[in-house]
N, C-alpha and C. Protein backbone atom coordinates (compact mmCIF):
# COMPACT_ATOMS: atom_id res chain seq x y z
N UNK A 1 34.84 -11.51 74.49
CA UNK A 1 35.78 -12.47 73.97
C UNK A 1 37.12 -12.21 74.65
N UNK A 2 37.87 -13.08 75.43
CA UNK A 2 38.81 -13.06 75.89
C UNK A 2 39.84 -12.85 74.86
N UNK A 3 40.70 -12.16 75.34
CA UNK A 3 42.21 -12.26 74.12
C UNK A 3 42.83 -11.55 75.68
N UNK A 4 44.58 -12.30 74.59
CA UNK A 4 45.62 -12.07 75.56
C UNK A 4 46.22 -11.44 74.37
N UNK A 5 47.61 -10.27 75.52
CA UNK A 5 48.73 -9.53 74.20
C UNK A 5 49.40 -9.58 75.03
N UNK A 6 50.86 -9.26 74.47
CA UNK A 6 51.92 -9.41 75.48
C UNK A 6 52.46 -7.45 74.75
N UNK A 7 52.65 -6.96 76.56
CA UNK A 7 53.09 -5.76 76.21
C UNK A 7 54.62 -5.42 76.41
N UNK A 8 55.51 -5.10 76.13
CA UNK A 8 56.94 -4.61 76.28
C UNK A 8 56.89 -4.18 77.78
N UNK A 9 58.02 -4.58 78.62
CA UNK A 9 58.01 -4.42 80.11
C UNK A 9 57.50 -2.69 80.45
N UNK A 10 58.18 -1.97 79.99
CA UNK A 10 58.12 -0.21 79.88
C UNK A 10 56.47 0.07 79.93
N UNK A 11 55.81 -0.38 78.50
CA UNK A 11 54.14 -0.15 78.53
C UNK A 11 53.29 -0.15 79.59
N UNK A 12 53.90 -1.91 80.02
CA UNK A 12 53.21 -2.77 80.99
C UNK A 12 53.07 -2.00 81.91
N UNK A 13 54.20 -1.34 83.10
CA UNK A 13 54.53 -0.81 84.13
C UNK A 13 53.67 0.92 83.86
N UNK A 14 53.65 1.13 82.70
CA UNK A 14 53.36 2.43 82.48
C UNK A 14 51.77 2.43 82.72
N UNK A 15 50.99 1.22 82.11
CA UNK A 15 50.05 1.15 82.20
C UNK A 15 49.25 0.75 83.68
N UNK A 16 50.44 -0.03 84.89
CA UNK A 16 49.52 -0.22 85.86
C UNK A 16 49.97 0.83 86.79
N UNK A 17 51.04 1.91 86.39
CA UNK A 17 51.04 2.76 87.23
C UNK A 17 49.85 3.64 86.94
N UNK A 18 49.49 4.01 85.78
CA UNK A 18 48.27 4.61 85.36
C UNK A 18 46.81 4.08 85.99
N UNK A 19 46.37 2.87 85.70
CA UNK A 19 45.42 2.04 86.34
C UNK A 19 45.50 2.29 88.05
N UNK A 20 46.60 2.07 88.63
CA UNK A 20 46.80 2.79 90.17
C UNK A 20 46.34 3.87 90.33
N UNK A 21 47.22 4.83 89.69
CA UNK A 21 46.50 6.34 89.53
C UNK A 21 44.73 6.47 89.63
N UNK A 22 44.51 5.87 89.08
CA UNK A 22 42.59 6.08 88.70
C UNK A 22 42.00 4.90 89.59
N UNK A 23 42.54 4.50 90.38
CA UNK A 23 41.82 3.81 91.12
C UNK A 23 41.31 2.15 90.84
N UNK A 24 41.63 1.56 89.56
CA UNK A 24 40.79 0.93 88.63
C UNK A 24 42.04 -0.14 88.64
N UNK A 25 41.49 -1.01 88.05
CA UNK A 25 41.90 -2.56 88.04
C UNK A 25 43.12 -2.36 86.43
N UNK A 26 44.25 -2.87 86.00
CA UNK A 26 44.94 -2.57 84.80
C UNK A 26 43.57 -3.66 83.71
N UNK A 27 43.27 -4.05 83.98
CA UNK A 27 41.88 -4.80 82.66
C UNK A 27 41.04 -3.18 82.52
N UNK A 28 40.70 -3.14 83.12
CA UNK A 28 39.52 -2.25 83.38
C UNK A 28 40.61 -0.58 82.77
N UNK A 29 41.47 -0.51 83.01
CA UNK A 29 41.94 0.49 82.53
C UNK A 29 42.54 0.41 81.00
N UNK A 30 42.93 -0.89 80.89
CA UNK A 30 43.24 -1.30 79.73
C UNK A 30 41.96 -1.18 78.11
N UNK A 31 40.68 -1.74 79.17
CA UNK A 31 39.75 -2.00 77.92
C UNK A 31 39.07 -0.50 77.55
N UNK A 32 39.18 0.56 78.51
CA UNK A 32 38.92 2.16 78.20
C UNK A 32 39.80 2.41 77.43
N UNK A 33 41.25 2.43 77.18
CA UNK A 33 41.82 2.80 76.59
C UNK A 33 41.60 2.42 75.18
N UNK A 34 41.38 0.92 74.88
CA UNK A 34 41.15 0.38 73.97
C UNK A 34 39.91 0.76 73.14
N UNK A 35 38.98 0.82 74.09
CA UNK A 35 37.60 1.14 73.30
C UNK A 35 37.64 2.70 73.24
N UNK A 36 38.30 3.81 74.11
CA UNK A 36 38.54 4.88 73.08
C UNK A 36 39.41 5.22 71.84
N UNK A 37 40.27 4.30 71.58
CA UNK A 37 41.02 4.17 70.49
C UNK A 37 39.89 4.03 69.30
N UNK A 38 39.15 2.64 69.28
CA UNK A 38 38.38 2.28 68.58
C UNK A 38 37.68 3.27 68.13
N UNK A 39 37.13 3.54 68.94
CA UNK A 39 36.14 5.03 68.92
C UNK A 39 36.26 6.02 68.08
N UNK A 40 37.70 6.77 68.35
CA UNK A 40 38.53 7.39 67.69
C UNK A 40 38.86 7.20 66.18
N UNK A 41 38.77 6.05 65.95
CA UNK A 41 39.40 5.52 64.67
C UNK A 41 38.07 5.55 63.98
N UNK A 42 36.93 5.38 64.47
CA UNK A 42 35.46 5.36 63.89
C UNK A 42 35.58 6.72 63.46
N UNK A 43 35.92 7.38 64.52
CA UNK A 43 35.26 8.90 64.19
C UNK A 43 36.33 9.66 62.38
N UNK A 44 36.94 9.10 63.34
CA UNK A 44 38.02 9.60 61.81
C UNK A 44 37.45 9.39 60.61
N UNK A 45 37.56 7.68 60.26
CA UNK A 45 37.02 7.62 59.04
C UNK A 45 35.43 8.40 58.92
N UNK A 46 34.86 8.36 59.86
CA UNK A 46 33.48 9.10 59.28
C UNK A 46 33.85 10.53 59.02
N UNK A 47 34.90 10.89 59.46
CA UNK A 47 34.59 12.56 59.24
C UNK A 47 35.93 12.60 58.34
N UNK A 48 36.44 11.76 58.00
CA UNK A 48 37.15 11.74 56.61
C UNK A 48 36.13 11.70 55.06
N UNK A 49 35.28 10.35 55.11
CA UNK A 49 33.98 11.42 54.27
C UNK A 49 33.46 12.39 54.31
N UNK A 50 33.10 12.90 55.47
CA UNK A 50 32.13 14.07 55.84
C UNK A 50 33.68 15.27 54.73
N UNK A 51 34.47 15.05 55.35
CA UNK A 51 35.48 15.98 54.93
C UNK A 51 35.77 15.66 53.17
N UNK A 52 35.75 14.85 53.08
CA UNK A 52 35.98 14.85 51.49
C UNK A 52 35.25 15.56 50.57
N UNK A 53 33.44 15.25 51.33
CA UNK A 53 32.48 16.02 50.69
C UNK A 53 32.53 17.28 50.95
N UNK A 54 33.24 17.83 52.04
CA UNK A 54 32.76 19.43 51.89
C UNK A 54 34.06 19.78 50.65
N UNK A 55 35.13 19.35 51.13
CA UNK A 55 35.90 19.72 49.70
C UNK A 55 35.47 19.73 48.62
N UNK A 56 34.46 18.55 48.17
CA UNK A 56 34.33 17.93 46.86
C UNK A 56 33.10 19.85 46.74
N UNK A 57 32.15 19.82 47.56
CA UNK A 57 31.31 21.36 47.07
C UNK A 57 32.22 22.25 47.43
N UNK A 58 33.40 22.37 47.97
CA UNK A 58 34.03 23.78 47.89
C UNK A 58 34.49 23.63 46.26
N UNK A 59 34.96 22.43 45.76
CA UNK A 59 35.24 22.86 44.38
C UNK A 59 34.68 22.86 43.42
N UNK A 60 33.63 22.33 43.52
CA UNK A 60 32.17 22.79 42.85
C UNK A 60 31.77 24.24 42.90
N UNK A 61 32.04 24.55 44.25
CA UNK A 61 31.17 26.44 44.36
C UNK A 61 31.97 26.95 43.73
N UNK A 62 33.22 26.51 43.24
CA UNK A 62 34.06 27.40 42.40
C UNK A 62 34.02 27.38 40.84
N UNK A 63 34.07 26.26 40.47
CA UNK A 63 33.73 25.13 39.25
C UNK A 63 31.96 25.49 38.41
N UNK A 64 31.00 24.92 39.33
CA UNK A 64 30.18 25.22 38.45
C UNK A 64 28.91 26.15 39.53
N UNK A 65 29.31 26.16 41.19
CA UNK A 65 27.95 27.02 41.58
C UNK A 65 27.23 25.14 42.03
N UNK A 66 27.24 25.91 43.17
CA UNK A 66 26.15 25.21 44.21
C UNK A 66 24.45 25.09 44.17
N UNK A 67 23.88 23.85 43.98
CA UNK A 67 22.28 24.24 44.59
C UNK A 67 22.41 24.93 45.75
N UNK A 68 20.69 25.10 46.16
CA UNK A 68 20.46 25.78 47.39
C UNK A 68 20.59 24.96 48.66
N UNK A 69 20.73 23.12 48.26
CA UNK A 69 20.82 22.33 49.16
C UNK A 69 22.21 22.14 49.05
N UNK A 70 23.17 21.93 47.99
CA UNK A 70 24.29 21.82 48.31
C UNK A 70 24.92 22.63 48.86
N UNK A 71 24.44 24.30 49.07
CA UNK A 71 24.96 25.17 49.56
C UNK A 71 24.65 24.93 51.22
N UNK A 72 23.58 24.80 51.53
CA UNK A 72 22.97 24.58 53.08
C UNK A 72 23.97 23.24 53.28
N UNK A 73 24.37 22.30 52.95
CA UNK A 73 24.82 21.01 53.23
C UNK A 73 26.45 21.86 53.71
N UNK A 74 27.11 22.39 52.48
CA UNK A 74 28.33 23.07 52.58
C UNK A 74 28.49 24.23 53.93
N UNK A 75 27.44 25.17 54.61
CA UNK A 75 27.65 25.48 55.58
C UNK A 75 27.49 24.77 56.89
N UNK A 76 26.82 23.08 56.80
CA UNK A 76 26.84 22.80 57.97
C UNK A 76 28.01 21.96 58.06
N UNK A 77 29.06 21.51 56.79
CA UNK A 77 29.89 20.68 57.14
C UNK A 77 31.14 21.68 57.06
N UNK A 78 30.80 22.93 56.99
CA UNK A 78 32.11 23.82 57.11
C UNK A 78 31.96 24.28 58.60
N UNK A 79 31.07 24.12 59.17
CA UNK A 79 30.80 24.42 60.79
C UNK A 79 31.30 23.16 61.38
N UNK A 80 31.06 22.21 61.22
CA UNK A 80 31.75 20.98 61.22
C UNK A 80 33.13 20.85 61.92
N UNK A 81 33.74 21.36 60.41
CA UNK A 81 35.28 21.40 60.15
C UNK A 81 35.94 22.68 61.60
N UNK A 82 35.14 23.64 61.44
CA UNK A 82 35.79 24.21 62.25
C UNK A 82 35.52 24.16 63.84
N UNK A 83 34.37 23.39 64.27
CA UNK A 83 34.49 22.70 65.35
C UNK A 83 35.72 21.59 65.95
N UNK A 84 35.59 21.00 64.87
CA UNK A 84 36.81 19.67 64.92
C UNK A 84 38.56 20.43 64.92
N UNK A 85 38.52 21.47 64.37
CA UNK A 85 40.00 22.23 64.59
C UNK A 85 40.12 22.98 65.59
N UNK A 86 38.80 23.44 66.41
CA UNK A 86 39.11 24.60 67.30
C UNK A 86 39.82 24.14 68.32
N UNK A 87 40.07 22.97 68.72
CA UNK A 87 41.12 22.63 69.96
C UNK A 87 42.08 22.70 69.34
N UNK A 88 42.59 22.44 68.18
CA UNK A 88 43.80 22.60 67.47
C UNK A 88 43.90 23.79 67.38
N UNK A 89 43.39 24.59 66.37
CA UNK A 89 43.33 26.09 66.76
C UNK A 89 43.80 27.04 68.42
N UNK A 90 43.09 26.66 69.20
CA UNK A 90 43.10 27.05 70.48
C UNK A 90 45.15 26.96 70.75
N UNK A 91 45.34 25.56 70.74
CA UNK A 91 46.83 25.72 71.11
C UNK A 91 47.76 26.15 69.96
N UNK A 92 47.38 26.09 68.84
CA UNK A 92 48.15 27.26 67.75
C UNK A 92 48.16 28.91 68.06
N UNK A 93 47.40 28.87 68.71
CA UNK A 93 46.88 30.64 69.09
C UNK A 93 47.51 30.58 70.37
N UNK A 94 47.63 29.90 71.14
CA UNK A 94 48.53 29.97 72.90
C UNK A 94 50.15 29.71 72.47
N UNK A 95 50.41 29.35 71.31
CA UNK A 95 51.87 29.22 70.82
C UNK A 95 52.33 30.62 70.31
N UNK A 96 51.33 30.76 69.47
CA UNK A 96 51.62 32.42 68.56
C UNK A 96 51.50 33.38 70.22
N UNK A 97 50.73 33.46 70.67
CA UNK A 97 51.02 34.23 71.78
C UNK A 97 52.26 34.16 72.11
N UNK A 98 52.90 33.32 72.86
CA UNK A 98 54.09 32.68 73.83
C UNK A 98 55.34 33.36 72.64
N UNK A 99 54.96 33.27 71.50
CA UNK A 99 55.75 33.93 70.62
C UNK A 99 56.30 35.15 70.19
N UNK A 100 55.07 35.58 70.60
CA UNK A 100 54.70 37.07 70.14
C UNK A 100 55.28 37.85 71.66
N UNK A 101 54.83 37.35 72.18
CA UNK A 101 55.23 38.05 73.82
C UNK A 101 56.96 37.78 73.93
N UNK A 102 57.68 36.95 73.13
CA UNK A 102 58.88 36.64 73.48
C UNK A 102 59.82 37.54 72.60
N UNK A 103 58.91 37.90 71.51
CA UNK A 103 59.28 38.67 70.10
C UNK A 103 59.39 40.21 70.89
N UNK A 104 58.46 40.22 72.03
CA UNK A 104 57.73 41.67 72.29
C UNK A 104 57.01 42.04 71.00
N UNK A 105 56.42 41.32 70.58
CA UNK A 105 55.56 41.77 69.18
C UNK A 105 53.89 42.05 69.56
N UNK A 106 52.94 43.20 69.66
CA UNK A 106 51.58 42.87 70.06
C UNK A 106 51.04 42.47 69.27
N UNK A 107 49.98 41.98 69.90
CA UNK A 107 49.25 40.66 69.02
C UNK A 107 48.28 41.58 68.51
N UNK A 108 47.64 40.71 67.12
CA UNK A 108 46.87 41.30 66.17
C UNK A 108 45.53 41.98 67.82
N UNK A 109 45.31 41.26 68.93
CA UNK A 109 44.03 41.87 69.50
C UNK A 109 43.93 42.79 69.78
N UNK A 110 45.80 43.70 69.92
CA UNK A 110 45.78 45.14 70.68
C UNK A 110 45.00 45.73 69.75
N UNK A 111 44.98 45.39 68.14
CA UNK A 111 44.84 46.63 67.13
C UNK A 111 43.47 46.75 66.63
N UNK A 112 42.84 45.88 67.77
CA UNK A 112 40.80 45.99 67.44
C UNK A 112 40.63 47.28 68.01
């Protein structure tokens, strides 16, 4: 389905210097961008349930105690969770470094 948008001069230019960059037509660079947005926004809301529910049995395991399936369900969506943070993680831990080294402070690894 065709559609037109009108972008602010700044975007526009930003976007076909980008599209130049990669070789690619500004449509063609335009509709990647777009359909990873989309994408993105899918993924969220799904793992905004996924995430609600592991909360909802973390306060259950506290509250009244887990089945043996709600417990198996609760370690695969807590593996989950910490998949989805470890890039976040990763540059929280290259900051605390950059920190720590500026502090001259050694990091918790000297003291394994």
């Amino acid at each position: 389905m065709p559609v037109t948008i009108t972008l602010r001069e700044e975007l526009a230019d930003g976007l076909i210097r980008q599209a130049l960059g990669r070789r690619m037509s500004l449509e063609e660079w335009a509709t990647r961008i777009l359909e990873a947005a989309v994408s993105d926004d899918r993924g969220k809301d799904a793992w905004g349930k996924l995430n609600s529910r592991r909360l909802a049995l973390i306060a259950k395991e506290y509250e009244t105690g887990l089945t043996d399936a709600e417990a198996a369900e609760l370690a695969v969506l807590q593996d989950a969770a910490a998949k989805a943070c470890e890039p976040q993680d990763r540059k929280l831990l290259g900051r605390l470094s950059v920190c720590e080294e500026q502090a001259d402070y050694p990091s918790a690894q000297t003291h394994e």
